[in-house]
C-alpha atoms as a PDB file:
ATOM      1  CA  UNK A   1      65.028 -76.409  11.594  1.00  0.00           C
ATOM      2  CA  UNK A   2      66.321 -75.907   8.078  1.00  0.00           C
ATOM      3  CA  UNK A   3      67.882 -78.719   5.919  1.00  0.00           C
ATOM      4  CA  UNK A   4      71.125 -77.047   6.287  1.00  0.00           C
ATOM      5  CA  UNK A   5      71.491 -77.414  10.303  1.00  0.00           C
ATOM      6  CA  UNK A   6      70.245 -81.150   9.557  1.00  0.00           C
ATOM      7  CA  UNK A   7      73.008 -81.789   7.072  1.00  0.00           C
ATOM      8  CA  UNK A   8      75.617 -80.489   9.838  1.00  0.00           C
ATOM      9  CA  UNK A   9      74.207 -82.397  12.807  1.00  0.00           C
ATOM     10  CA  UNK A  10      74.375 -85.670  10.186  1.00  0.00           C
ATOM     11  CA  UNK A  11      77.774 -84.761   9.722  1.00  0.00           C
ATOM     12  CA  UNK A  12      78.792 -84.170  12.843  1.00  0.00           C
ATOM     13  CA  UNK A  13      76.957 -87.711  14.548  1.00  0.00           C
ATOM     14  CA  UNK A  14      78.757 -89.427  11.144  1.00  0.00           C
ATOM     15  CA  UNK A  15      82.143 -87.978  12.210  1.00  0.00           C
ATOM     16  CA  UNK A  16      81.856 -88.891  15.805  1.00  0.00           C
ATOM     17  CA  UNK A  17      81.269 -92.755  14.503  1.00  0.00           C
ATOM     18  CA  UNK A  18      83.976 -92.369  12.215  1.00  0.00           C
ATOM     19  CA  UNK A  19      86.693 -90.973  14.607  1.00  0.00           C
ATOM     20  CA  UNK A  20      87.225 -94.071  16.450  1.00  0.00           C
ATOM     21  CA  UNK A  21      87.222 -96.075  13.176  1.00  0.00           C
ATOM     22  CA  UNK A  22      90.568 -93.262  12.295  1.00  0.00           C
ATOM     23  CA  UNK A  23      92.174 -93.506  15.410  1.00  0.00           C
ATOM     24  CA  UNK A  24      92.337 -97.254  15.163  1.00  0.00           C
ATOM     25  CA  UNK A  25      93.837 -97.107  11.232  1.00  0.00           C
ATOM     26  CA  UNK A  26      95.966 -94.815  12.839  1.00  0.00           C
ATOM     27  CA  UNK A  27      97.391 -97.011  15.432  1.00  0.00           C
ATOM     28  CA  UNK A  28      97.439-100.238  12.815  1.00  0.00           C
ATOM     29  CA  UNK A  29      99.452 -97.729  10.458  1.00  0.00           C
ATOM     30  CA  UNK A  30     102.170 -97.160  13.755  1.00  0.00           C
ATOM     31  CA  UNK A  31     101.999-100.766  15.149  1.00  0.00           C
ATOM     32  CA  UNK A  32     102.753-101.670  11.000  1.00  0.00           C
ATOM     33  CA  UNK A  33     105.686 -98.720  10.923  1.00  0.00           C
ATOM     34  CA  UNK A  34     107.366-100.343  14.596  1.00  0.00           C
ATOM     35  CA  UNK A  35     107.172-103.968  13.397  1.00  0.00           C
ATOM     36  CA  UNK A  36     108.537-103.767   9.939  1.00  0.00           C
ATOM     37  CA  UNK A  37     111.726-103.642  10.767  1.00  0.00           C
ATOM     38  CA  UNK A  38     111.440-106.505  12.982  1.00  0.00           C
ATOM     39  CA  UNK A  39     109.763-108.724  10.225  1.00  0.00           C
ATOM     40  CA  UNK A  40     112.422-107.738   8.141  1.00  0.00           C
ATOM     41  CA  UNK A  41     114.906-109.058  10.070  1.00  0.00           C
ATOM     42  CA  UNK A  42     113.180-111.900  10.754  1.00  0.00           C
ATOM     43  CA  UNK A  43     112.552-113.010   7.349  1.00  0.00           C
ATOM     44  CA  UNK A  44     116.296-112.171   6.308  1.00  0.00           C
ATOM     45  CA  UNK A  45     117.632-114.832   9.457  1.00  0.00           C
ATOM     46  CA  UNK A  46     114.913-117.209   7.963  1.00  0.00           C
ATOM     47  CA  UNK A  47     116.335-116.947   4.620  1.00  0.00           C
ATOM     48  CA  UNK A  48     120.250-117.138   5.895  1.00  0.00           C
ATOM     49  CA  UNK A  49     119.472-120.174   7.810  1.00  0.00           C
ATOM     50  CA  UNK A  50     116.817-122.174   4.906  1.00  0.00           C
ATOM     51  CA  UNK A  51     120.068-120.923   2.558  1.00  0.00           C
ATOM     52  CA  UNK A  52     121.904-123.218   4.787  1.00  0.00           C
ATOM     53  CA  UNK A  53     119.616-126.287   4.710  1.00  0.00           C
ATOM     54  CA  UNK A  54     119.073-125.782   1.005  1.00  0.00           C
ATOM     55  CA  UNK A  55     121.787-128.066  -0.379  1.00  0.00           C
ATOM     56  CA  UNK A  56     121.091-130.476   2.677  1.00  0.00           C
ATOM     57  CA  UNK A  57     117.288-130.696   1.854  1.00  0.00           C
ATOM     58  CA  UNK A  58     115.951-132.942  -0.340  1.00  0.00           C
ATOM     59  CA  UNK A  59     112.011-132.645  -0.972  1.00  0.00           C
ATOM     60  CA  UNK A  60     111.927-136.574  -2.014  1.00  0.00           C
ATOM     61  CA  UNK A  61     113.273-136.859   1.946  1.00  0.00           C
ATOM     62  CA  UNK A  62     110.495-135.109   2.668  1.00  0.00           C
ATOM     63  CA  UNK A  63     107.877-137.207   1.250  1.00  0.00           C
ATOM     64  CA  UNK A  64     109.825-140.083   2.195  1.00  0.00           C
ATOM     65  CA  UNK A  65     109.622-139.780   5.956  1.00  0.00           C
ATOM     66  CA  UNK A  66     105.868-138.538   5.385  1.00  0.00           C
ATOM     67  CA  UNK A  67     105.534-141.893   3.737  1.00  0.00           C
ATOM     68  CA  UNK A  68     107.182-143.945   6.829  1.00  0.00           C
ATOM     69  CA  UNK A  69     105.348-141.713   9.370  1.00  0.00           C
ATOM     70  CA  UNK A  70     102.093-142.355   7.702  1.00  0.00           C
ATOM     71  CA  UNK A  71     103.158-146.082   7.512  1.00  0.00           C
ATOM     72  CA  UNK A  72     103.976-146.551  11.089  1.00  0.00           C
ATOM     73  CA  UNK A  73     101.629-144.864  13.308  1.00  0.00           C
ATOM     74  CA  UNK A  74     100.664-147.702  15.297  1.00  0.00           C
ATOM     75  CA  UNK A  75     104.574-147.895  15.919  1.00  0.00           C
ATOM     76  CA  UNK A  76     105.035-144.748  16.873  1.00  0.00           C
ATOM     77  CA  UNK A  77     102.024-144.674  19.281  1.00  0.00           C
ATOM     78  CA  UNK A  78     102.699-147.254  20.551  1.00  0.00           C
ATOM     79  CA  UNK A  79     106.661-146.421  20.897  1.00  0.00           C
ATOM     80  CA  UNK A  80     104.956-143.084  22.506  1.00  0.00           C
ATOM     81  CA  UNK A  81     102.624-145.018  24.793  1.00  0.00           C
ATOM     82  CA  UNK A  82     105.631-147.627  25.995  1.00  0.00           C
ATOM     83  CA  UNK A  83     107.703-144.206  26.844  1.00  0.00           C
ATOM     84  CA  UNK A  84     104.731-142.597  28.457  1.00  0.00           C
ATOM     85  CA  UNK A  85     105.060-145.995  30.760  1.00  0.00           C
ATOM     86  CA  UNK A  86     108.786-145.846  31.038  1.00  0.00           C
ATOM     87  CA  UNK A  87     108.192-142.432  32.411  1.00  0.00           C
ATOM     88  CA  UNK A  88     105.674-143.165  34.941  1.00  0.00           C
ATOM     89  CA  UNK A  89     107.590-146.544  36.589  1.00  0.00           C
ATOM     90  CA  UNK A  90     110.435-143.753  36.735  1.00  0.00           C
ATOM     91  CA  UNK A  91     108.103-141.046  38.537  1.00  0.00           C
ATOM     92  CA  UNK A  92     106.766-144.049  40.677  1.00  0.00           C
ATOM     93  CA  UNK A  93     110.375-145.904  41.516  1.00  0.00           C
ATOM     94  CA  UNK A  94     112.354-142.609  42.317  1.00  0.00           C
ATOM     95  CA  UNK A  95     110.855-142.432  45.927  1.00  0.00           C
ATOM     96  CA  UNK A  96     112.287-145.972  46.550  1.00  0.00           C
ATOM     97  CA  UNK A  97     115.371-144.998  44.688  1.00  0.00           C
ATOM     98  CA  UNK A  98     115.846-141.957  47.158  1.00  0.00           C
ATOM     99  CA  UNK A  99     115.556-144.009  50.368  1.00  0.00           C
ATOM    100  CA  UNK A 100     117.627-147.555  48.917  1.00  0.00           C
ATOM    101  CA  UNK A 101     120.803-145.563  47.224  1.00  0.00           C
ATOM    102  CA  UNK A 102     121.947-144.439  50.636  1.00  0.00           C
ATOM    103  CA  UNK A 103     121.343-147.850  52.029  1.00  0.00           C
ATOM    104  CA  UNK A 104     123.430-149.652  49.537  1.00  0.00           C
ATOM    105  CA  UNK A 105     125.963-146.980  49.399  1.00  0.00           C
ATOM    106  CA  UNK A 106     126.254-147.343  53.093  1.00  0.00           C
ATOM    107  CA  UNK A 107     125.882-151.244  52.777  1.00  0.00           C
ATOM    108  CA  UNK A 108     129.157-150.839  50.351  1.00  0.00           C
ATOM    109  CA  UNK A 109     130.983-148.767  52.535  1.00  0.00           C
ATOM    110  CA  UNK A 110     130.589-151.616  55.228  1.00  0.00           C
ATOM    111  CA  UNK A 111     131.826-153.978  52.848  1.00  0.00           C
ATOM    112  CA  UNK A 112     135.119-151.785  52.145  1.00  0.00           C
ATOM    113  CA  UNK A 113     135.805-151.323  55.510  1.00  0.00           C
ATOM    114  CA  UNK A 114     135.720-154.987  56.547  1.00  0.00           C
ATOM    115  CA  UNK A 115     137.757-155.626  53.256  1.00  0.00           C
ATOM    116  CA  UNK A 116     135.199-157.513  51.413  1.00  0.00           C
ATOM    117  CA  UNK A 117     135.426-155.797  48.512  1.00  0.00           C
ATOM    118  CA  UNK A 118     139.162-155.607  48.220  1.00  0.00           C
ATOM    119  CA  UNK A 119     139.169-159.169  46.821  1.00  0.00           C
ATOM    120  CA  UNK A 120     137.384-157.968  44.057  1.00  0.00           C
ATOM    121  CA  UNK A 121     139.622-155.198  43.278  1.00  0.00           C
ATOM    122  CA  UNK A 122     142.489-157.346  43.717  1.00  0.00           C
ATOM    123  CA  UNK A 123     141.181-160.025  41.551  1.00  0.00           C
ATOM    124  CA  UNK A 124     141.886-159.337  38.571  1.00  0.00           C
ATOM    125  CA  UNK A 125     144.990-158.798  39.125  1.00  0.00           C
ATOM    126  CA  UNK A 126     146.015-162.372  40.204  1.00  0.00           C
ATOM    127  CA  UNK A 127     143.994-163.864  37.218  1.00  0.00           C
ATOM    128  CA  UNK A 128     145.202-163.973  33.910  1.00  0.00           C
ATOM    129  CA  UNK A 129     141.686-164.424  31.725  1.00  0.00           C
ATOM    130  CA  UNK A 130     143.876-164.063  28.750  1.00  0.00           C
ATOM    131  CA  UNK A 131     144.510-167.646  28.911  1.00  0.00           C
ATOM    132  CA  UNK A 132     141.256-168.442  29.169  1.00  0.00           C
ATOM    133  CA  UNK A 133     139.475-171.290  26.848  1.00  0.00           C
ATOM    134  CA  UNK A 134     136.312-172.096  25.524  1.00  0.00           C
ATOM    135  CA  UNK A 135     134.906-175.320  27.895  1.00  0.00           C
ATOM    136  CA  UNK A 136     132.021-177.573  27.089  1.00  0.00           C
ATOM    137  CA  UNK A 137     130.407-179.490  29.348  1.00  0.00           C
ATOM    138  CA  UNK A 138     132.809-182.376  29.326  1.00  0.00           C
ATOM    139  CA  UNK A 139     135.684-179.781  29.478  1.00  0.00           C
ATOM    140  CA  UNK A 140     133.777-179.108  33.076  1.00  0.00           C
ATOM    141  CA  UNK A 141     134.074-182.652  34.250  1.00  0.00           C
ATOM    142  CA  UNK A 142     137.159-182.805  33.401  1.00  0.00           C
ATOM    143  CA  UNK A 143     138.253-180.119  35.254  1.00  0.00           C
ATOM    144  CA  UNK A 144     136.745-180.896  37.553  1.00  0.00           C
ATOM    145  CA  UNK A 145     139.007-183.668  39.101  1.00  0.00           C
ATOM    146  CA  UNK A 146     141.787-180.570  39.016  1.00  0.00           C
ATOM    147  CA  UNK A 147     143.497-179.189  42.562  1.00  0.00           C
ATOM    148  CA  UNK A 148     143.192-175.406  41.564  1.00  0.00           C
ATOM    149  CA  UNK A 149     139.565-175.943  40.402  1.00  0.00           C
ATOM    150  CA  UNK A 150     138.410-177.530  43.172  1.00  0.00           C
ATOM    151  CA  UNK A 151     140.174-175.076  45.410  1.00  0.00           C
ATOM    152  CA  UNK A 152     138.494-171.863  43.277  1.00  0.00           C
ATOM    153  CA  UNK A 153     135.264-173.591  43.570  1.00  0.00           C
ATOM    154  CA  UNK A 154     135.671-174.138  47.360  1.00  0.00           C
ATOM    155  CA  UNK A 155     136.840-170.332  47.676  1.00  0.00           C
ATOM    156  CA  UNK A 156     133.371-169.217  45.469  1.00  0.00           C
ATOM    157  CA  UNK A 157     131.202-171.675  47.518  1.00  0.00           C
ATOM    158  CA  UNK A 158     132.824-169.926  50.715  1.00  0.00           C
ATOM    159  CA  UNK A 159     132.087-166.491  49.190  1.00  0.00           C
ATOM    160  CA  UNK A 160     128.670-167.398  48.614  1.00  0.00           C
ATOM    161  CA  UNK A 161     127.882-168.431  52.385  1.00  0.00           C
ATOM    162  CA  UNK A 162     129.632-165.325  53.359  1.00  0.00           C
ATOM    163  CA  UNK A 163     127.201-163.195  50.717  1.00  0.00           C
ATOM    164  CA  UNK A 164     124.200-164.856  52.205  1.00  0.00           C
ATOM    165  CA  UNK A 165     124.827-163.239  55.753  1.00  0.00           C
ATOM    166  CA  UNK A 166     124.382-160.035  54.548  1.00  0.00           C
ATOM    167  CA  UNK A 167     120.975-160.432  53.844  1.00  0.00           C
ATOM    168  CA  UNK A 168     118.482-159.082  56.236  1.00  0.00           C
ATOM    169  CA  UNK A 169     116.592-162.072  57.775  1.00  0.00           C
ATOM    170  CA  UNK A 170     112.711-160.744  56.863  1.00  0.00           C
ATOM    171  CA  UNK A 171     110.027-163.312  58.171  1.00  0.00           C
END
């Protein structure tokens, strides 16, 4: 074999490693042509919207909440770790919530239809609390010996023996 068939076969095993190595640049080169426009656009909406900010920014405000973060992260965590709990009781207590809402809504409905909770309703609009006074404890007593106290107080006590039926006797 003479040097001059070498030479080509060199050349030829030297292209064949170097064609893949092409077709690659080549695709970079049209992956780089598709997404330049998209870049482009992207950087001009960043710039419209940091032109925005601009005269809202402050870079002391900046180093100033760096400052308080840096300050406080034993707050924070621990804010973080008392939410984290917050969020598991409310994981754990929705099941119970599920099954006790339609209980007391039903338990309420009772109470409307026997016309319990119509005194409520109606309460406020036989009492005028606008005439109502700061009392001590002697202010109490005193009261005390009045008719329309005593009565009220007879009515609540009432109310209260009549609340205390509702609940379900459990041994």
């Amino acid at each position: 074999m003479n040097n001059e068939t070498l030479i080509m076969e060199r050349l030829d095993r030297l292209e064949q490693k170097i064609d893949p190595v092409a077709n690659s640049a080549k695709s970079i080169k049209e992956l780089q042509e598709q997404l330049a426009p998209r870049v482009n656009e992207a950087v001009k909406a960043l710039i419209i919207a940091l032109a925005d900010l601009e005269s809202d920014f402050q870079l002391e405000d900046l180093v100033f909440l760096i400052k308080k973060v840096m300050r406080n992260i034993k707050n924070i965590t621990f804010a973080l770790e008392q939410l984290k709990n917050l969020i598991d009781f409310a994981r754990a207590v929705e099941p119970l919530l599920k099954s006790t809402v339609p209980q007391i809504i039903q338990t309420f409905d009772e109470l409307e239809q026997k016309g319990v909770l119509r005194v409520f309703t109606d309460l406020p609009a036989k009492l005028d609390f606008s005439q109502a006074e700061d009392v001590g404890l002697f202010g109490m007593l005193r009261a005390a010996s009045d008719k329309e106290v005593q009565t009220g107080l007879g009515v609540l006590l009432e109310l209260t023996r009549g609340l205390s039926a509702l609940k379900p006797d459990v041994p």
